[in-house]
C-alpha atoms as a PDB file:
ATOM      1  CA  UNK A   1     -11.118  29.765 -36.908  1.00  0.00           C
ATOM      2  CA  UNK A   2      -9.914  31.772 -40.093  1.00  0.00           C
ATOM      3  CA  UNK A   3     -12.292  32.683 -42.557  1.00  0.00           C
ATOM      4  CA  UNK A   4     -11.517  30.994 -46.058  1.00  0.00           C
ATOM      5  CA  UNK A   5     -11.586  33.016 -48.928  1.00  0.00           C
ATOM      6  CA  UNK A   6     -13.531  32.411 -51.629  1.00  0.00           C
ATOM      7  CA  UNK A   7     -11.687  30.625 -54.728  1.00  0.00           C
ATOM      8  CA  UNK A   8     -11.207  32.973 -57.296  1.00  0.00           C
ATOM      9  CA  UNK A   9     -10.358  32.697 -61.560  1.00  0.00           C
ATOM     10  CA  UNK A  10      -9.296  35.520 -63.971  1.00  0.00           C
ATOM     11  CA  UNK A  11     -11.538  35.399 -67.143  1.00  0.00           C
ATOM     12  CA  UNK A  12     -10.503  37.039 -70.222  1.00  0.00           C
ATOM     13  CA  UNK A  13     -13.069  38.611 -72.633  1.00  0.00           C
ATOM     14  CA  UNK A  14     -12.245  39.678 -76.328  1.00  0.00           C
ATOM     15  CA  UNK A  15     -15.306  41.729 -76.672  1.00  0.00           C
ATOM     16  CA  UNK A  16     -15.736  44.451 -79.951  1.00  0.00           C
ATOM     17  CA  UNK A  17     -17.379  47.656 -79.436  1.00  0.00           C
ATOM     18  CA  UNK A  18     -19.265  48.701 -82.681  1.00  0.00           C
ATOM     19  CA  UNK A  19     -20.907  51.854 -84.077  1.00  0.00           C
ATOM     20  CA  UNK A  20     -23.628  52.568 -82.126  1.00  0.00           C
ATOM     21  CA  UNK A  21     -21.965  52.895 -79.018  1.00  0.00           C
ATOM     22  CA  UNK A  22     -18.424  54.275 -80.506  1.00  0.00           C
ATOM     23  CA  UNK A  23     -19.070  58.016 -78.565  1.00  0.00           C
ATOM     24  CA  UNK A  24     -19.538  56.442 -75.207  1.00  0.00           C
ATOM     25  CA  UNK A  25     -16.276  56.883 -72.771  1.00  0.00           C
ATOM     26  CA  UNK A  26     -14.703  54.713 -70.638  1.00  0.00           C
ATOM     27  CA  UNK A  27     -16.264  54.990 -67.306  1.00  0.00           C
ATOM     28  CA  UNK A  28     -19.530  54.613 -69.203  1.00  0.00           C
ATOM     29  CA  UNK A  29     -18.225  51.520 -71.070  1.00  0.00           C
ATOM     30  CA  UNK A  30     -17.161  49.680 -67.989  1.00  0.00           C
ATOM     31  CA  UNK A  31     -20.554  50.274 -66.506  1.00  0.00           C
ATOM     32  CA  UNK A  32     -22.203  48.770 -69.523  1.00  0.00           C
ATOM     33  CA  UNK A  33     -20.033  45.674 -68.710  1.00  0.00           C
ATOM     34  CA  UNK A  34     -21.310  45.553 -64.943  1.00  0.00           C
ATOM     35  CA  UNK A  35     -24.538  45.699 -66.048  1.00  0.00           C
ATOM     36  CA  UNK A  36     -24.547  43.271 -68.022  1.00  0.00           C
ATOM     37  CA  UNK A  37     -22.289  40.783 -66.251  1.00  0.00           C
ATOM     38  CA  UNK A  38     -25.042  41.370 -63.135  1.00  0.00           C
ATOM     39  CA  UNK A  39     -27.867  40.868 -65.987  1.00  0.00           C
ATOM     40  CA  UNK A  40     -25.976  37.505 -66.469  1.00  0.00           C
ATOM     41  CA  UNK A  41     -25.912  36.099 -63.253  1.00  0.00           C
ATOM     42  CA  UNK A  42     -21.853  36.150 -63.207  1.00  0.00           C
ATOM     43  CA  UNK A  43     -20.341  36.081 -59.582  1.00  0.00           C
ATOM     44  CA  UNK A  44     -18.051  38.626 -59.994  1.00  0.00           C
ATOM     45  CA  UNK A  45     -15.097  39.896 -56.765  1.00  0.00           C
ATOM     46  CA  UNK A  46     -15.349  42.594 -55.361  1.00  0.00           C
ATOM     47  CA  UNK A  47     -12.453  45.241 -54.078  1.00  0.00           C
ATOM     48  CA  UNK A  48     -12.656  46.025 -50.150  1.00  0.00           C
ATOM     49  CA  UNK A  49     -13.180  49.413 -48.677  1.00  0.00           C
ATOM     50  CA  UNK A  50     -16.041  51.652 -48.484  1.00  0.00           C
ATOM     51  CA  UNK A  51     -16.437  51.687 -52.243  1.00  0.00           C
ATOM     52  CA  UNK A  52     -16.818  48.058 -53.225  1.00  0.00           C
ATOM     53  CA  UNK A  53     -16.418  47.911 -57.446  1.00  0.00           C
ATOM     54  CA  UNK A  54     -16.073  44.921 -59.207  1.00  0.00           C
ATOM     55  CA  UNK A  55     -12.639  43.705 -60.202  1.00  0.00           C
ATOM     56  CA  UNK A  56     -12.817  44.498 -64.055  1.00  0.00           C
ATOM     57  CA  UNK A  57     -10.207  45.856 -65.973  1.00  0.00           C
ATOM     58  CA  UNK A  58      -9.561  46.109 -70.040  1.00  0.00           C
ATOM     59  CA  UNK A  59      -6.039  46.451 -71.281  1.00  0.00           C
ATOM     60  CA  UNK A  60      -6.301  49.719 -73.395  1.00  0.00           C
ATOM     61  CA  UNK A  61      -9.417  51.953 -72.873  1.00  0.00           C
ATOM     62  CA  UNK A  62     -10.366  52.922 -76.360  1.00  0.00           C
ATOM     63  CA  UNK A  63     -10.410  56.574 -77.794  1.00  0.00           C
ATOM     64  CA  UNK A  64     -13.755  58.675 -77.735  1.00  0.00           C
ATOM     65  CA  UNK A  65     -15.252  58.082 -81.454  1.00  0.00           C
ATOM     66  CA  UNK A  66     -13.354  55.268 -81.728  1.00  0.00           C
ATOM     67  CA  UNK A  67     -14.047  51.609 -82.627  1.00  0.00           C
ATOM     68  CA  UNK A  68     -12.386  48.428 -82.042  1.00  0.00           C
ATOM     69  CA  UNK A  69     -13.219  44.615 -82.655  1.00  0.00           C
ATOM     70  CA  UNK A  70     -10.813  42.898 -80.489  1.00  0.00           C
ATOM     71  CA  UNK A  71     -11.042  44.297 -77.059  1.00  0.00           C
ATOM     72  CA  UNK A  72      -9.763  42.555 -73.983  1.00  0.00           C
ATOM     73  CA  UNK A  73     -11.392  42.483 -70.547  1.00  0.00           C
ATOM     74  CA  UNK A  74     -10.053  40.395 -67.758  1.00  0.00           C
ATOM     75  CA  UNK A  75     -13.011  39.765 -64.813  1.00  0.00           C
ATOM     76  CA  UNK A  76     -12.270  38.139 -61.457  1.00  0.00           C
ATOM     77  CA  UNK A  77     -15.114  35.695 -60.599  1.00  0.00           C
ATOM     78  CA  UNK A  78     -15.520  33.574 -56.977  1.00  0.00           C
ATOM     79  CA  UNK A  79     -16.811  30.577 -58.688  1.00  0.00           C
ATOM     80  CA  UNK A  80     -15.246  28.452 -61.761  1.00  0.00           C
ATOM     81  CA  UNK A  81     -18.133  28.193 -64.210  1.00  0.00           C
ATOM     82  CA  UNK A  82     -18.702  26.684 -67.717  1.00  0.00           C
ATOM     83  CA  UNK A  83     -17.226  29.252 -70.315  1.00  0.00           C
ATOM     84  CA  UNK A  84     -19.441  28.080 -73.065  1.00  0.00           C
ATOM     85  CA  UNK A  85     -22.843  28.946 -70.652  1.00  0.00           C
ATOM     86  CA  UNK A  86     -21.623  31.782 -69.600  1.00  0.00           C
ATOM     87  CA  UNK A  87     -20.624  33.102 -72.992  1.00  0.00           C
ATOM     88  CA  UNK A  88     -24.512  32.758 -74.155  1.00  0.00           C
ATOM     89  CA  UNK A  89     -25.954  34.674 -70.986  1.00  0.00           C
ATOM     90  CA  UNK A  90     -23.484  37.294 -71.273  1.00  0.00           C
ATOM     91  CA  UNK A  91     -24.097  38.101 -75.060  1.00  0.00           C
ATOM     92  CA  UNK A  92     -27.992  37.816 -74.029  1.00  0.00           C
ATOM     93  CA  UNK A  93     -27.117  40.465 -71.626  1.00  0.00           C
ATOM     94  CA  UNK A  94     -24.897  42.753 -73.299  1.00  0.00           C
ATOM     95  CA  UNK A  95     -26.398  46.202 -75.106  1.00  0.00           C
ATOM     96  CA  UNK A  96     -26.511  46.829 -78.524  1.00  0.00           C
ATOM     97  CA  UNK A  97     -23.273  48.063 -79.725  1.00  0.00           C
ATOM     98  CA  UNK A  98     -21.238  45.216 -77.425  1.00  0.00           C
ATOM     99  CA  UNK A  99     -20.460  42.167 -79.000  1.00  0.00           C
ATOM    100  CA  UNK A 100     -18.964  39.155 -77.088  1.00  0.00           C
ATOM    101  CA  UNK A 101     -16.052  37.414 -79.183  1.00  0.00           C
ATOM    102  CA  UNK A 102     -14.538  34.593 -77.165  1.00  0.00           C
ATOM    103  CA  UNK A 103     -14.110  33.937 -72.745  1.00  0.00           C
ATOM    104  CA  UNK A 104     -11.020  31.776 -71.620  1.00  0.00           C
ATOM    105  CA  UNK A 105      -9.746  30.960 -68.203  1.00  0.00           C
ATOM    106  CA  UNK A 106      -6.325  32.576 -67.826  1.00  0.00           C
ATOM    107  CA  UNK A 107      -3.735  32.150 -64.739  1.00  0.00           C
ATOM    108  CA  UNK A 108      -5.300  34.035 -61.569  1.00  0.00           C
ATOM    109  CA  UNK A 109      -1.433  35.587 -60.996  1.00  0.00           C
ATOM    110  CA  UNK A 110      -0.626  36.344 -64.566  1.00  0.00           C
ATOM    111  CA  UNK A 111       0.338  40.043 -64.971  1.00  0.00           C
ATOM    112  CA  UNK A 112      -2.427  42.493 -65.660  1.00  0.00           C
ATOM    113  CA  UNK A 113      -3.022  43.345 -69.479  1.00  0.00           C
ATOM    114  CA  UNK A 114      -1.661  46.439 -68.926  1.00  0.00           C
ATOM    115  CA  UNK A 115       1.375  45.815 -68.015  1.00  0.00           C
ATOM    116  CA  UNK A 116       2.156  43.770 -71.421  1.00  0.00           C
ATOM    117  CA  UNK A 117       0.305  45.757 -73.646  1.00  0.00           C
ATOM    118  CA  UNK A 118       3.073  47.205 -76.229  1.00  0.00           C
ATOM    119  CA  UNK A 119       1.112  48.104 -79.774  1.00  0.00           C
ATOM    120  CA  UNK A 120      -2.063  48.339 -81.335  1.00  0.00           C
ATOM    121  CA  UNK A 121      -3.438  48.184 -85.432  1.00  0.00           C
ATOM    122  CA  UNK A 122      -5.831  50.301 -86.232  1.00  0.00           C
ATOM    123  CA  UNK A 123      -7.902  50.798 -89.586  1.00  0.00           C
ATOM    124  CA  UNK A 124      -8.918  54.030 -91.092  1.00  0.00           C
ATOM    125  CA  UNK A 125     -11.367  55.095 -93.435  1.00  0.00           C
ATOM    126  CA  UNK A 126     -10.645  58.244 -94.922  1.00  0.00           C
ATOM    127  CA  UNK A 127     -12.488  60.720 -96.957  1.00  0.00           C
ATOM    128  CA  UNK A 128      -9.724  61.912 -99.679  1.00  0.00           C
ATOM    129  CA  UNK A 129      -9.498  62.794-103.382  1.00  0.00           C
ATOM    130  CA  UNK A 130      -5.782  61.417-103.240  1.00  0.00           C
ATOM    131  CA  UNK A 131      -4.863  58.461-105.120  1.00  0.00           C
ATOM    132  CA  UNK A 132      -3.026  55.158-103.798  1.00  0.00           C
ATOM    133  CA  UNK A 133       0.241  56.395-105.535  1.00  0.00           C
ATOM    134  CA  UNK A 134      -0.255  60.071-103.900  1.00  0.00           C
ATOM    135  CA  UNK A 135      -0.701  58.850-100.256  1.00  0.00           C
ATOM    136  CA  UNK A 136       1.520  56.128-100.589  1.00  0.00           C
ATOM    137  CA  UNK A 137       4.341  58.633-101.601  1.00  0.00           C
ATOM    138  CA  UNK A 138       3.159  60.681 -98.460  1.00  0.00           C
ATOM    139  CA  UNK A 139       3.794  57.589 -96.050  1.00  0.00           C
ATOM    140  CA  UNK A 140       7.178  56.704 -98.122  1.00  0.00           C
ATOM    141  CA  UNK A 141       7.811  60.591 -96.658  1.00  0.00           C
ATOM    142  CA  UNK A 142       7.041  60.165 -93.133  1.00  0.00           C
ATOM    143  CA  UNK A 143       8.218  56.719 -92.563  1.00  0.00           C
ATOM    144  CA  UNK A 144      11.977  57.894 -94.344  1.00  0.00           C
ATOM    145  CA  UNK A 145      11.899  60.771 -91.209  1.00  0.00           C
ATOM    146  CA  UNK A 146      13.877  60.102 -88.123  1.00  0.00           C
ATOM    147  CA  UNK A 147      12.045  62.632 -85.993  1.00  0.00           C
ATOM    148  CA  UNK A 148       8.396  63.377 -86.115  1.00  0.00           C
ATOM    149  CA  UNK A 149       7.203  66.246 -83.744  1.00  0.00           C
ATOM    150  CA  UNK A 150       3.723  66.528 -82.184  1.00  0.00           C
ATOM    151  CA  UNK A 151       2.485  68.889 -79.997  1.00  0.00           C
ATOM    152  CA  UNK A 152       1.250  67.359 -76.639  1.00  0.00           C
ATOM    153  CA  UNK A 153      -0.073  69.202 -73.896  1.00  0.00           C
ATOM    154  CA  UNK A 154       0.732  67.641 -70.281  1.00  0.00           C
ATOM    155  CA  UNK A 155       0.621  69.095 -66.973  1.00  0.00           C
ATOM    156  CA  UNK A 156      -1.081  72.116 -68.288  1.00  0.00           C
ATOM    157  CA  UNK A 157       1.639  73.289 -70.304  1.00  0.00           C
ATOM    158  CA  UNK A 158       2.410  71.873 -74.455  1.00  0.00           C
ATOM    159  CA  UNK A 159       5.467  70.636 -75.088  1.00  0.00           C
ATOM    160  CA  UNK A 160       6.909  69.002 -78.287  1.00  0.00           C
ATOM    161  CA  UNK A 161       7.044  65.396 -78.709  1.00  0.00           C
ATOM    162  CA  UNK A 162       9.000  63.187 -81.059  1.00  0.00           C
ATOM    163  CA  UNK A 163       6.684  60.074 -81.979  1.00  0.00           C
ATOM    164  CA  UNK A 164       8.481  58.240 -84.644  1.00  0.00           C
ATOM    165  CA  UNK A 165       9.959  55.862 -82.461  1.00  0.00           C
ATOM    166  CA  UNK A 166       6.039  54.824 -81.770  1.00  0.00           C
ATOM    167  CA  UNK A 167       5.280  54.299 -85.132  1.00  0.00           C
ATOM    168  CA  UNK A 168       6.523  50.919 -86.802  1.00  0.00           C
ATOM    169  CA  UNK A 169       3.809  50.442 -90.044  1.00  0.00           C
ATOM    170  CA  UNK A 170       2.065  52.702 -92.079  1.00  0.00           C
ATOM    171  CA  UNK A 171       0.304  51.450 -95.403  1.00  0.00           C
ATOM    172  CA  UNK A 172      -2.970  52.479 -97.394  1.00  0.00           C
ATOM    173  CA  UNK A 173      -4.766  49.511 -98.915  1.00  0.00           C
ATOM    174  CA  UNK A 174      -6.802  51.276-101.446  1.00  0.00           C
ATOM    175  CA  UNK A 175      -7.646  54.851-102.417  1.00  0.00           C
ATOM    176  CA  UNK A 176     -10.675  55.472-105.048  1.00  0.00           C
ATOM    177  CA  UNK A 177     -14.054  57.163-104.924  1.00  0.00           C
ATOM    178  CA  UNK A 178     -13.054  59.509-102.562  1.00  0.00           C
ATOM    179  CA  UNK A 179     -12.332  57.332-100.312  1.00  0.00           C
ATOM    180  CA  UNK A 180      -8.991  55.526 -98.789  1.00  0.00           C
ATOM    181  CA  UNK A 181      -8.073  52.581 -95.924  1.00  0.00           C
ATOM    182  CA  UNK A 182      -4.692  53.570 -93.973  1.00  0.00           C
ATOM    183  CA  UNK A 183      -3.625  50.713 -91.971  1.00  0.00           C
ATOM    184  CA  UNK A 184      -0.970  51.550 -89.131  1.00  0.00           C
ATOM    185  CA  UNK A 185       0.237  49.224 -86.049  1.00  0.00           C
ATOM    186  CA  UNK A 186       1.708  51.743 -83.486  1.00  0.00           C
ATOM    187  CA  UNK A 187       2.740  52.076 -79.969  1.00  0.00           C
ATOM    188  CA  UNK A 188      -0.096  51.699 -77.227  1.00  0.00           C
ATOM    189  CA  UNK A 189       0.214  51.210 -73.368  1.00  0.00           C
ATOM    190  CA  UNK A 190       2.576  52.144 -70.584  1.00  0.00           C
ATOM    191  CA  UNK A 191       5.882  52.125 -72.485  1.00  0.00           C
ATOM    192  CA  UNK A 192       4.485  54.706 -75.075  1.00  0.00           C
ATOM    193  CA  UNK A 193       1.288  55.526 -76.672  1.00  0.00           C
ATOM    194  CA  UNK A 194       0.458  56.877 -80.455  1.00  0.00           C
ATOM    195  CA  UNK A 195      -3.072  57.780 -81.343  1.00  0.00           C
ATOM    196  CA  UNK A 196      -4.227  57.471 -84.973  1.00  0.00           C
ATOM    197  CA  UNK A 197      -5.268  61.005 -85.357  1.00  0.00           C
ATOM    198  CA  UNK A 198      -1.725  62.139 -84.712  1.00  0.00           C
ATOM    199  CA  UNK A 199      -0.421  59.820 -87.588  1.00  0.00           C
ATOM    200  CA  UNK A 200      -3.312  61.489 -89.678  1.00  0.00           C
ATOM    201  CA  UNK A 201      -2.169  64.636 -88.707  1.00  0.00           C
ATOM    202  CA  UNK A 202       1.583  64.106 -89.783  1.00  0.00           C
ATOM    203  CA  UNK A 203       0.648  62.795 -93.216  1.00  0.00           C
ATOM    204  CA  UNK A 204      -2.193  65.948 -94.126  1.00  0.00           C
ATOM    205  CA  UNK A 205      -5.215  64.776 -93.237  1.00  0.00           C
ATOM    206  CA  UNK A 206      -6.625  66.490 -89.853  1.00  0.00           C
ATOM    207  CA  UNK A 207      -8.965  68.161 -91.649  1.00  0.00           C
ATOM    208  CA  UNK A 208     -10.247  64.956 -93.364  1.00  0.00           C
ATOM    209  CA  UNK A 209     -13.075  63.225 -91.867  1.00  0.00           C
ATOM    210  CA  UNK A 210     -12.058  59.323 -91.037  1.00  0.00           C
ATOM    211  CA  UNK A 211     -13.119  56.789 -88.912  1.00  0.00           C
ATOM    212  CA  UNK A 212     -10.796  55.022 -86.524  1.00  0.00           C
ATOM    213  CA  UNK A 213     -11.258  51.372 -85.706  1.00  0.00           C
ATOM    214  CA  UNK A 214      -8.725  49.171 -83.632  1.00  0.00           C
ATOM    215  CA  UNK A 215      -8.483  45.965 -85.016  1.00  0.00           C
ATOM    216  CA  UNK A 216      -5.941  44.330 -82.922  1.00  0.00           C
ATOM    217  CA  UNK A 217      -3.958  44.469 -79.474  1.00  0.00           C
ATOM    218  CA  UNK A 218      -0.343  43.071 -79.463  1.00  0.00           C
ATOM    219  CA  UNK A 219       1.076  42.328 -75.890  1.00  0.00           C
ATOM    220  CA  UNK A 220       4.613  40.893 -75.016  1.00  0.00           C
ATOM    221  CA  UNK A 221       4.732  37.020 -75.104  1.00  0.00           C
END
């Protein structure tokens, strides 16, 4: 007689990862999240092989230093279970620094949120004696250029990369006190990636200190 697999559902977290745990990396995120889903009682799959891990996977791991509010995490789980309930136990287990935003059931064969990822917005807080007019007439600058070239290093060797194309908004919301928001919305996952500090770098400011927070993911419909 065949064995019958367990029946399995793809949950999707919106989670926000806040300042107090903004310097931990990736690996160390996503073992935060198995803790915690384990803390919660949540049945989660496992892969096969000699190296069983639980089938987690975010769509856009975020920058070291970096903070975001609107995070996604698809889980696989081997039992359907009541989203509210499980919502409650999983923000009683989470750390501080994690914050639990919404859970929804989405199709088990749906691509992966990698795969549709296509841009990100980010906020930044910047330390600057500029005004609104000054930086604005700096963006005006950059966003009137049809190449912008970074230096990238890949493959142990740096080579020059044009990443205008992966930058479709640029805007500062206020500038006084010495201090300025910069909102951008720029390219993130496999079909090109932008970081903030490389925008902040093409208008002047990678010397500034500024904080980076991602605000929202945008995936194809």
């Amino acid at each position: 007689m065949t064995e019958q697999l367990p029946v399995r559902h793809r949950l999707r977290l919106i989670f926000a990862k806040k300042q107090a745990v903004k310097y931990i990396g990736h690996l160390d995120l996503m073992l935060a999240w198995e803790r915690a889903l384990r803390r919660a009682r949540i049945p989660l799959a496992y892969s096969q092989g000699f190296n069983p891990r639980p089938k987690m996977q975010v769509a856009s791991s975020l920058p070291l230093g970096t903070t975001g509010t609107a995070e996604r995490l698809d889980i696989i789980v081997t039992e359907a279970l009541n989203l509210d309930e499980i919502k409650i136990r999983i923000q009683q287990a989470l750390p501080v620094g994690l914050g639990l935003v919404s859970i929804t059931e989405v199709p088990l064969k749906s691509p992966a949120l990698q795969q549709l990822l296509r841009q990100a917005d980010y906020t930044i807080n910047l330390e600057t004696a500029l005004s609104t007019a000054d930086i604005s007439r700096q963006i005006e600058h950059v966003m009137a250029q049809d190449e912008l070239l970074q230096t990238r290093r890949r493959r142990k060797r740096e080579e020059q990369v044009n990443i205008r194309p992966w930058l479709y908004q640029l805007n500062v919301v206020n500038a006084q006190d010495g201090e300025a928001t910069i909102t951008m919305r720029v390219a993130n996952g496999q079909h090109g990636n932008l970081r903030p500090k490389e925008v902040m770098t093409t208008l002047g400011f990678a010397e500034n200190w500024f904080t980076v927070e991602r605000n929202e993911l945008i995936f194809e419909p």
